[in-house]
Protein backbone atom coordinates (compact mmCIF):
# COMPACT_ATOMS: atom_id res chain seq x y z
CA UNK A 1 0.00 0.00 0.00
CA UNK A 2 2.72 2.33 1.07
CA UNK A 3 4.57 1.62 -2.83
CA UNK A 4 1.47 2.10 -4.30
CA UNK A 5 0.77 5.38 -2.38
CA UNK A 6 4.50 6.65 -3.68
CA UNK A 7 4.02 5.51 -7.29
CA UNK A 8 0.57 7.28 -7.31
CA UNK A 9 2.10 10.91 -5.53
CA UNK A 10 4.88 10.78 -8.16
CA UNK A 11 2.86 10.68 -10.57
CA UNK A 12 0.62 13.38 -9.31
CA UNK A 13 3.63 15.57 -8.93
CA UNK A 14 5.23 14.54 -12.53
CA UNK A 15 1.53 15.80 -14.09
CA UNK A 16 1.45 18.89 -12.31
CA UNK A 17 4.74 20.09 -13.20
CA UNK A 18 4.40 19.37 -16.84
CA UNK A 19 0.51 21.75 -16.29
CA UNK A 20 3.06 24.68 -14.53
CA UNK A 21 5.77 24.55 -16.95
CA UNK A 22 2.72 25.93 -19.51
CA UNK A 23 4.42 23.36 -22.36
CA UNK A 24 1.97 22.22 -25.00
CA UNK A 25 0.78 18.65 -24.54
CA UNK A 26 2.69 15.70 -26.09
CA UNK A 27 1.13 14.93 -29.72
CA UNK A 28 0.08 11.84 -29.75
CA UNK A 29 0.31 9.91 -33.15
CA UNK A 30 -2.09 7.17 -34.84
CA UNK A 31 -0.09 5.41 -37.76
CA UNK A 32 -2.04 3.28 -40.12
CA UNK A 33 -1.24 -0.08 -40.91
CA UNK A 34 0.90 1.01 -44.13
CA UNK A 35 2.93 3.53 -41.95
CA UNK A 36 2.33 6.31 -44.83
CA UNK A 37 -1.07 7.63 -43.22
CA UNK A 38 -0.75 9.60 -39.76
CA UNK A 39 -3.29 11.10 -37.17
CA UNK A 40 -2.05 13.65 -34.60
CA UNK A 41 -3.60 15.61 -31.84
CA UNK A 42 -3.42 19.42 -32.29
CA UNK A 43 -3.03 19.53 -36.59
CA UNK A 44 -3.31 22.87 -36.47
CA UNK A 45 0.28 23.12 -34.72
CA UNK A 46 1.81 22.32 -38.32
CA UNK A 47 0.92 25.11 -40.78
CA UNK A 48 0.04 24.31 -43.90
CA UNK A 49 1.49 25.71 -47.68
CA UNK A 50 -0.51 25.63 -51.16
CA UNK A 51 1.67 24.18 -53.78
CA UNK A 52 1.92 27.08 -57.09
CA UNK A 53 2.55 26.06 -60.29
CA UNK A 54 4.53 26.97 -62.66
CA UNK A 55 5.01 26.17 -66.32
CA UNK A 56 8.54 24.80 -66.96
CA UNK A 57 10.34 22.76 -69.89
CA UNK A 58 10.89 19.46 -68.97
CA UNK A 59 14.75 18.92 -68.24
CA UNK A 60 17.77 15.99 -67.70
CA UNK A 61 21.14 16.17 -66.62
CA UNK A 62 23.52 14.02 -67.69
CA UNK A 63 27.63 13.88 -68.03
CA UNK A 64 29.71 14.25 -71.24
CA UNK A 65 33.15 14.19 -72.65
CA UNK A 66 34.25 17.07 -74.79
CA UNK A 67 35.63 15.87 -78.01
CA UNK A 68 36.86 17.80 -80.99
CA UNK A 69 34.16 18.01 -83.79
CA UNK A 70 35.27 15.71 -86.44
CA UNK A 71 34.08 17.80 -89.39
CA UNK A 72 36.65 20.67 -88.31
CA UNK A 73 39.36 17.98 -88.02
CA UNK A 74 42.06 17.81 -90.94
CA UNK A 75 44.58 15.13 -91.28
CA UNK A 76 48.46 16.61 -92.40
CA UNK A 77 50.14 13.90 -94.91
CA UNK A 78 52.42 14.30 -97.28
CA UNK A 79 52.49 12.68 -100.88
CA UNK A 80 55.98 11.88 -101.42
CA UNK A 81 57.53 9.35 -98.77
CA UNK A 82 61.35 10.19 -97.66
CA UNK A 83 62.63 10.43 -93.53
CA UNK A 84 62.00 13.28 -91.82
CA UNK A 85 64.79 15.81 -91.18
CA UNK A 86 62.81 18.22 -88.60
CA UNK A 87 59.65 18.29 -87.08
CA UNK A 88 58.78 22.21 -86.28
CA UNK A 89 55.56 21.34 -84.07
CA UNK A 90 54.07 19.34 -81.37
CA UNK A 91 50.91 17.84 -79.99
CA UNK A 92 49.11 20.32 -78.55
CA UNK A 93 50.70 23.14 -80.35
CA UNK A 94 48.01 25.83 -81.62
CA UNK A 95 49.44 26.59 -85.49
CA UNK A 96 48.21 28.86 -88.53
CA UNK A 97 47.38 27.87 -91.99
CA UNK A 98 50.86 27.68 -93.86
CA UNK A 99 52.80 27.26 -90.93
CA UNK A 100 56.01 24.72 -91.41
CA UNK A 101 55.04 21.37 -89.63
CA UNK A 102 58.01 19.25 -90.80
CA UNK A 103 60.60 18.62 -93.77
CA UNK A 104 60.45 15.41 -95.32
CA UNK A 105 64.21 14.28 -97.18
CA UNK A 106 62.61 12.45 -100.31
CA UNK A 107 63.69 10.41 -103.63
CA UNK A 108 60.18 11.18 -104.84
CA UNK A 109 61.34 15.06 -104.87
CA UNK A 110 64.46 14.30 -106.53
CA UNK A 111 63.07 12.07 -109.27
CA UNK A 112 59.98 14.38 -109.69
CA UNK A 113 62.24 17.34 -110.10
CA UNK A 114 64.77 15.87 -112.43
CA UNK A 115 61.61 14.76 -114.99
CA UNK A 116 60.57 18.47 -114.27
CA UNK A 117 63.81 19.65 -115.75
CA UNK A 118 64.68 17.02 -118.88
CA UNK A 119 60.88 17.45 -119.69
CA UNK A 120 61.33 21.56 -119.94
CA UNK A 121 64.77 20.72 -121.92
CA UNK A 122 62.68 18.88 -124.61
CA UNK A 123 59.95 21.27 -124.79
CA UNK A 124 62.16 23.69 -125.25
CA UNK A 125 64.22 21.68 -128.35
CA UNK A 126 60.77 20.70 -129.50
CA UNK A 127 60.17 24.30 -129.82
CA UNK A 128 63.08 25.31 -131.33
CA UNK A 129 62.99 22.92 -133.82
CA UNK A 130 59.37 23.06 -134.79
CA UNK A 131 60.35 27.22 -135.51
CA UNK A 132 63.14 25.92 -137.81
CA UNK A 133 61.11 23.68 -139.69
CA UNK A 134 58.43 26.26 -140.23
CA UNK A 135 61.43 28.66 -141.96
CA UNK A 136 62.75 25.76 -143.87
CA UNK A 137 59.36 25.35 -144.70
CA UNK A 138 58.69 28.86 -146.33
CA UNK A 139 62.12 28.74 -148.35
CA UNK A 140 60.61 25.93 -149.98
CA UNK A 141 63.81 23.98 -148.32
CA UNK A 142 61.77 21.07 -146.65
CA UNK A 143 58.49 19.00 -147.29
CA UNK A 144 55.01 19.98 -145.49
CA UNK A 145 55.16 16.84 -143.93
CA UNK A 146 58.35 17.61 -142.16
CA UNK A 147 56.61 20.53 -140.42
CA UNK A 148 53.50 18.25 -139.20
CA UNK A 149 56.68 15.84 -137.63
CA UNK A 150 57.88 18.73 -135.90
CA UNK A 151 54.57 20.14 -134.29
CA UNK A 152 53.57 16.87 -133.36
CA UNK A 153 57.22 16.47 -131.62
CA UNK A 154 56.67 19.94 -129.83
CA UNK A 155 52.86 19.00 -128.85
CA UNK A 156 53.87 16.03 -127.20
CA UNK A 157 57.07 17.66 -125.22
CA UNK A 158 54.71 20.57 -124.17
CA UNK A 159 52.14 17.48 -122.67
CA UNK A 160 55.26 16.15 -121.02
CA UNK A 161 56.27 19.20 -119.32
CA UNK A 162 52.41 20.02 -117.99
CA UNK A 163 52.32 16.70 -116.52
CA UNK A 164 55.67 17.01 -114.76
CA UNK A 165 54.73 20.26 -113.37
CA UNK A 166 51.37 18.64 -111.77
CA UNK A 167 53.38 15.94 -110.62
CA UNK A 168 55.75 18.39 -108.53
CA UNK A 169 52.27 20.31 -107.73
CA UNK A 170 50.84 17.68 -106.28
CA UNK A 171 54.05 17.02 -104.09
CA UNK A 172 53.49 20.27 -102.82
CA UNK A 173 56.52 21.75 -104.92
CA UNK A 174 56.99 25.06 -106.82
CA UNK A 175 58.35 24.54 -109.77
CA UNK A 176 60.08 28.00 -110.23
CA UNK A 177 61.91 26.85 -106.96
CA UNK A 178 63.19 23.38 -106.91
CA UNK A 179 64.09 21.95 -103.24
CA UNK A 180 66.34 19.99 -103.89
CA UNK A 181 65.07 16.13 -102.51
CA UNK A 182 63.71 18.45 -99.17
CA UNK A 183 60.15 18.87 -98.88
CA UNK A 184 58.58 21.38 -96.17
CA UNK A 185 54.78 20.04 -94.96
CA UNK A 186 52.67 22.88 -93.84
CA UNK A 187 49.32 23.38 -92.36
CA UNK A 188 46.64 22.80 -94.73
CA UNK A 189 44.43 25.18 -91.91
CA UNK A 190 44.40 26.99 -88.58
CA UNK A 191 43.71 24.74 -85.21
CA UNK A 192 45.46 22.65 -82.44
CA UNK A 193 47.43 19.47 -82.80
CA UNK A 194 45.00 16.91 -81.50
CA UNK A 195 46.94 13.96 -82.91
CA UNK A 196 50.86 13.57 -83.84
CA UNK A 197 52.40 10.02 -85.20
CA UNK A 198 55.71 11.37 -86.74
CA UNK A 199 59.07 12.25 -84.61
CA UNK A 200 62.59 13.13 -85.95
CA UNK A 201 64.14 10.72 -88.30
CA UNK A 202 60.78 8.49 -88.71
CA UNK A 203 60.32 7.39 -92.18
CA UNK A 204 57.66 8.83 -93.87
CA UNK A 205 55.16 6.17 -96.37
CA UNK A 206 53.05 7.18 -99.00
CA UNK A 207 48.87 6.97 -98.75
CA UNK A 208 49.26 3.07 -98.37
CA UNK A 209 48.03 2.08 -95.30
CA UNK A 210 50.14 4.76 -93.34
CA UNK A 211 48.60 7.16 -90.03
CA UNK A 212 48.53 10.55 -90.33
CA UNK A 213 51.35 12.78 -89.58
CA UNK A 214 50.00 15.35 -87.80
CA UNK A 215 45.79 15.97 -87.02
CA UNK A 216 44.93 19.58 -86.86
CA UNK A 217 41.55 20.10 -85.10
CA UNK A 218 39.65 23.68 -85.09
CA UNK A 219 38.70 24.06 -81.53
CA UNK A 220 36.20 27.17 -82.07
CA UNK A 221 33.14 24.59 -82.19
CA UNK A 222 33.07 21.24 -80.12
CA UNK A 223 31.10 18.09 -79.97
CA UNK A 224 29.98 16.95 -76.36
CA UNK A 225 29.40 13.57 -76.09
CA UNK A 226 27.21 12.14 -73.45
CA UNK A 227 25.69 9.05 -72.40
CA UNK A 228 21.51 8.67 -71.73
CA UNK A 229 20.14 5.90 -70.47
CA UNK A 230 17.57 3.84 -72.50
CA UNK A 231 14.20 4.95 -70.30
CA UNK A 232 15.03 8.72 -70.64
CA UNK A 233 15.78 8.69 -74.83
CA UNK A 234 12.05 9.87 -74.58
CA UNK A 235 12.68 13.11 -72.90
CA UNK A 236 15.80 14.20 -75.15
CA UNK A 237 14.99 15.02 -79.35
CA UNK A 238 17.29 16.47 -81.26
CA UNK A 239 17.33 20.14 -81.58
CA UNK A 240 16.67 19.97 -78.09
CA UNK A 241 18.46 23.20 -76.07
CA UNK A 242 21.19 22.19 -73.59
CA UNK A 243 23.32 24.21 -70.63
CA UNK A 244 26.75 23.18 -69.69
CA UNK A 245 28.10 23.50 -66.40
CA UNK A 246 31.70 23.12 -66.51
CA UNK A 247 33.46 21.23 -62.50
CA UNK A 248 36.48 23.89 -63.38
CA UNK A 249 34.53 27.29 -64.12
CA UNK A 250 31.55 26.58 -62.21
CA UNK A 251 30.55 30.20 -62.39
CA UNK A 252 30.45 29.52 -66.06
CA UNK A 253 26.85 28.35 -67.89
CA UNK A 254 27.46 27.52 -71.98
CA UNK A 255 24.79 26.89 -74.44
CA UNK A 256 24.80 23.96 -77.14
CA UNK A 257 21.80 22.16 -78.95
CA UNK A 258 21.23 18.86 -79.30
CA UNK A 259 22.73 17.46 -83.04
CA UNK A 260 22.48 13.82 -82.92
CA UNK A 261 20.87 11.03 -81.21
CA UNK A 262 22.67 7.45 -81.35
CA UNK A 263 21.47 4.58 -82.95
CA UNK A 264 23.23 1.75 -81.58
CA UNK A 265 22.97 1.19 -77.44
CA UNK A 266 25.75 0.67 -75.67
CA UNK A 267 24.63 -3.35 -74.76
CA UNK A 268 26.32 -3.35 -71.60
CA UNK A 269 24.89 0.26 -70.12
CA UNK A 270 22.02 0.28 -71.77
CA UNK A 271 22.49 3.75 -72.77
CA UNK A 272 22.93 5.91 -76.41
CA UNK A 273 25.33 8.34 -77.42
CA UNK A 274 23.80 12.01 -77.34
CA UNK A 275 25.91 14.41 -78.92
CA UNK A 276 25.82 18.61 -78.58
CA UNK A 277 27.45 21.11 -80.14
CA UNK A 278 28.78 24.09 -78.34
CA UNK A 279 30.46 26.97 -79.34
CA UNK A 280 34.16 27.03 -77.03
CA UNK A 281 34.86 30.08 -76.03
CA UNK A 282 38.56 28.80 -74.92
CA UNK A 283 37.58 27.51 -71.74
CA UNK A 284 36.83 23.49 -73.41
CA UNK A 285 39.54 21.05 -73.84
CA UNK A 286 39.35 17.74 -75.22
CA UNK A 287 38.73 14.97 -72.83
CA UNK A 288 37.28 17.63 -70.35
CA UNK A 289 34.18 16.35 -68.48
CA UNK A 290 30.92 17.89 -68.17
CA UNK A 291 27.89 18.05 -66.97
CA UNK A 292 24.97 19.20 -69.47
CA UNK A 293 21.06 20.27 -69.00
CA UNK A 294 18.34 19.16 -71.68
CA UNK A 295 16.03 21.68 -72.08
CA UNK A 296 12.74 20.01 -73.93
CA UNK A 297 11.01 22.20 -76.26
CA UNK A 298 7.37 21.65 -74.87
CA UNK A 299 6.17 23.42 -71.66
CA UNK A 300 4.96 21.15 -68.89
CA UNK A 301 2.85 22.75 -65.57
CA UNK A 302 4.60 21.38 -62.61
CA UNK A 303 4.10 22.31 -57.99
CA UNK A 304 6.02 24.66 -56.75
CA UNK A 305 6.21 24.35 -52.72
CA UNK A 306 8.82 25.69 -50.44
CA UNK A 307 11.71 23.87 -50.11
CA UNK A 308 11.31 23.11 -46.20
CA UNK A 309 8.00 21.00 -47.11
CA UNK A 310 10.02 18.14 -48.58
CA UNK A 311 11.76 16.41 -46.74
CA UNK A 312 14.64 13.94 -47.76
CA UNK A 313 14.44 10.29 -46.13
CA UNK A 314 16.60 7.47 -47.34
CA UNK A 315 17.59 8.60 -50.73
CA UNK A 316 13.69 9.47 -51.35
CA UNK A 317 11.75 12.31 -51.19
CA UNK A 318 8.54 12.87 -49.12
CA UNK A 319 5.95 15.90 -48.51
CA UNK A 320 3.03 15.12 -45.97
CA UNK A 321 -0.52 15.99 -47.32
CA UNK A 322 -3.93 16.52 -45.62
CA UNK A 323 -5.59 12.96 -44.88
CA UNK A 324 -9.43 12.68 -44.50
CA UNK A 325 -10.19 12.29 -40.88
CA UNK A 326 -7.81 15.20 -39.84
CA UNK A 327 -4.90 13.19 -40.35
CA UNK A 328 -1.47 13.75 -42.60
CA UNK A 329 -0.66 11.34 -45.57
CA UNK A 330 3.21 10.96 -46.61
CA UNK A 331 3.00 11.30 -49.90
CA UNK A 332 6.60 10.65 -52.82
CA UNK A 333 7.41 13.03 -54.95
CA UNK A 334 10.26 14.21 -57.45
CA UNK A 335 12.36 17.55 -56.88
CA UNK A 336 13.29 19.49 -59.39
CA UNK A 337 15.75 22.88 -59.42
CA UNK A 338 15.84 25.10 -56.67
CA UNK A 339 13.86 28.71 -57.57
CA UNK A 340 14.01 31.99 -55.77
CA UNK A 341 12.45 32.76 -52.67
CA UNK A 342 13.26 29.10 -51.12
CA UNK A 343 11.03 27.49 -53.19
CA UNK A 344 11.85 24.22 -54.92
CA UNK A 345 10.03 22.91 -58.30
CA UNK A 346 8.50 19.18 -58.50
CA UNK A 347 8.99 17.30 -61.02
CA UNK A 348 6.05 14.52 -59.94
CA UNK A 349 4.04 13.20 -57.33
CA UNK A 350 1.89 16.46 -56.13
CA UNK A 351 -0.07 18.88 -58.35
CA UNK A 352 -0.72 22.30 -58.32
CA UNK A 353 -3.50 23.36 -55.61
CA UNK A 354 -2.69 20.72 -53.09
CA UNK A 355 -1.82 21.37 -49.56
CA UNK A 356 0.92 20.48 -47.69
CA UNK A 357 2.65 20.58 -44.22
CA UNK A 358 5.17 23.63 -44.53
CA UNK A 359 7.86 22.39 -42.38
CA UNK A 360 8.10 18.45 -42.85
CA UNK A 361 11.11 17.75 -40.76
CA UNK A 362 9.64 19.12 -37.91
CA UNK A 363 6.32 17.26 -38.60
CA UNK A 364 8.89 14.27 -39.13
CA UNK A 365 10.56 14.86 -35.79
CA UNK A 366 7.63 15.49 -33.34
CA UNK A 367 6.28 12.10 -35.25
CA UNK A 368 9.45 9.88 -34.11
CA UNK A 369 9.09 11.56 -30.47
């Protein structure tokens, strides 16, 4: 009797303190048998926000690789094979059109330029004779005949001489300035080195099966490639607008559109090769990694709620909704991007017009008491 008499004045004196402290009651919480529906004393403790909306173009982020567009890419080969005597540039190096890449020591020079010269030698005593035939000709000294062997000697020697002149043109020679078995290869355009297979001394083939010496890429324009997953190839079409956020200027937003969609999945990833290109304004480099926006074309209406009334629960997101019966319903949605004011965009799961609890990780907490 004497325990029971203790257990009941503690009690009494526990209860009355909690009355004088003036603290609002405990909330007591009903869960339903799924866990997702809850009914609390005192609702009207947790304010509640209308969710806005807000018409937005649907949007994906994915990563990409910045590679060099392979349109603006020119290969640098030469047409006469030799060894090299000096290489004037480097991967990497940024060169103009006409620069001197390398000099090439060829036998195709020296035999091209030698049938050059015995070629203009026998146009030139083709000539000369064809003129003394046409004299002898008018003094009556030599048969018509004679003349037609001459001009058909002269025609010949002048085809001889045009075709040895292409040849050395197509080597990449001036005529009017023999080299002399040395060859210089210049820059058939403005751009960076992006590839290099040719160092001092390497022996240099013709077109037959042989890599190019040099690979001069114009950087102005790039391709982005980046990988998208089979089950979101329905949100991406080409033309699509894209922003590129950039790990190393992350201050820095680009713009590119959307210029090709894959046609081949990647069987192991499941995904397709998207490809964008983007203007560089000198801050891409090849290989550089990215991160890039999709922008769809076609506004959709998505909630707009503020950014305390979802709340983040093992790698999910959650807002709590007005249940019938006075109760709160945990409801999964989708975030989007953050907007001003606090607010934060949803991508699914609530629409505009609904209600929700404000502050869900203090509705979250005073649940778990």
């Amino acid at each position: 009797m004497l325990v029971s008499a203790a257990l009941l004045a503690g009690c009494g004196v526990r209860g009355s303190t909690d009355a004088e402290s003036g603290a609002p009651p405990t909330a007591v919480v009903d869960r339903d048998g799924d866990g997702t529906a809850l009914h609390v004393e005192h609702p009207e403790r947790f304010p509640l926000a209308t969710a806005t909306g807000r018409d937005a173009a649907p949007t994906l982020s994915v990563t990409g690789v910045v590679n060099p567009d392979v349109s603006r890419a020119v290969p640098v080969i030469s047409l006469a094979s030799g060894r090299v005597v000096e290489v004037r540039a480097r991967l990497g190096d940024e060169v103009k059109k006409g620069q001197l890449l390398l000099r090439v020591r060829s036998a195709d020079i020296s035999s091209a330029v030698s049938d050059y010269r015995k070629a203009r030698a026998d146009d030139a005593l083709a000539r000369t004779q064809l003129d003394r035939a046409k004299d002898l000709f008018d003094r009556g000294a030599i048969a018509k005949k004679d003349v037609e062997v001459a001009q058909d000697t002269a025609d010949k020697a002048a085809v001889d001489l045009e075709n040895s002149v292409e040849h050395l043109h197509v080597l990449g020679i001036d005529p009017s300035q023999p080299p002399g078995g040395i060859v210089d290869i210049v820059a058939p355009t403005s751009g960076v080195i992006t590839e290099q297979n040719v160092t001092n001394a390497a022996g240099v083939k013709t077109l037959d099966n042989s890599p190019n010496l040099f690979t001069i890429s114009d950087l102005t324009h790039v391709w982005i490639v980046c990988d998208v997953y089979e089950n979101d190839l329905a949100t991406v079409r080409v033309g699509d607008s894209a922003d590129i956020y950039l790990a190393a200027y992350p201050d820095r937003v680009l713009k590119g559109r959307i210029s090709n969609i894959g046609s081949i999945l990647d069987p192991a990833i499941r995904t397709a090769k998207v490809r964008i290109e983007v203007a560089n304004p000198g801050l891409l480099r090849v290989g550089m990694f990215v991160t890039a926006t999709f922008h769809g074309q076609k506004a959709e209406l998505r909630a707009v709620v503020p950014a305390s009334a979802i709340l983040h629960l093992h790698d999910r997101e959650w807002v709590y909704v007005p249940a019938a019966g006075g109760g709160f319903q945990r409801q999964e949605v989708t975030s989007g991007q953050m907007l001003p004011g606090n607010m934060q965009e949803l991508l699914a799961g609530l629409q505009p017009g609904q209600r929700v609890v404000s502050n869900a990780l203090v509705f979250q907490n005073t649940v778990e008491q």
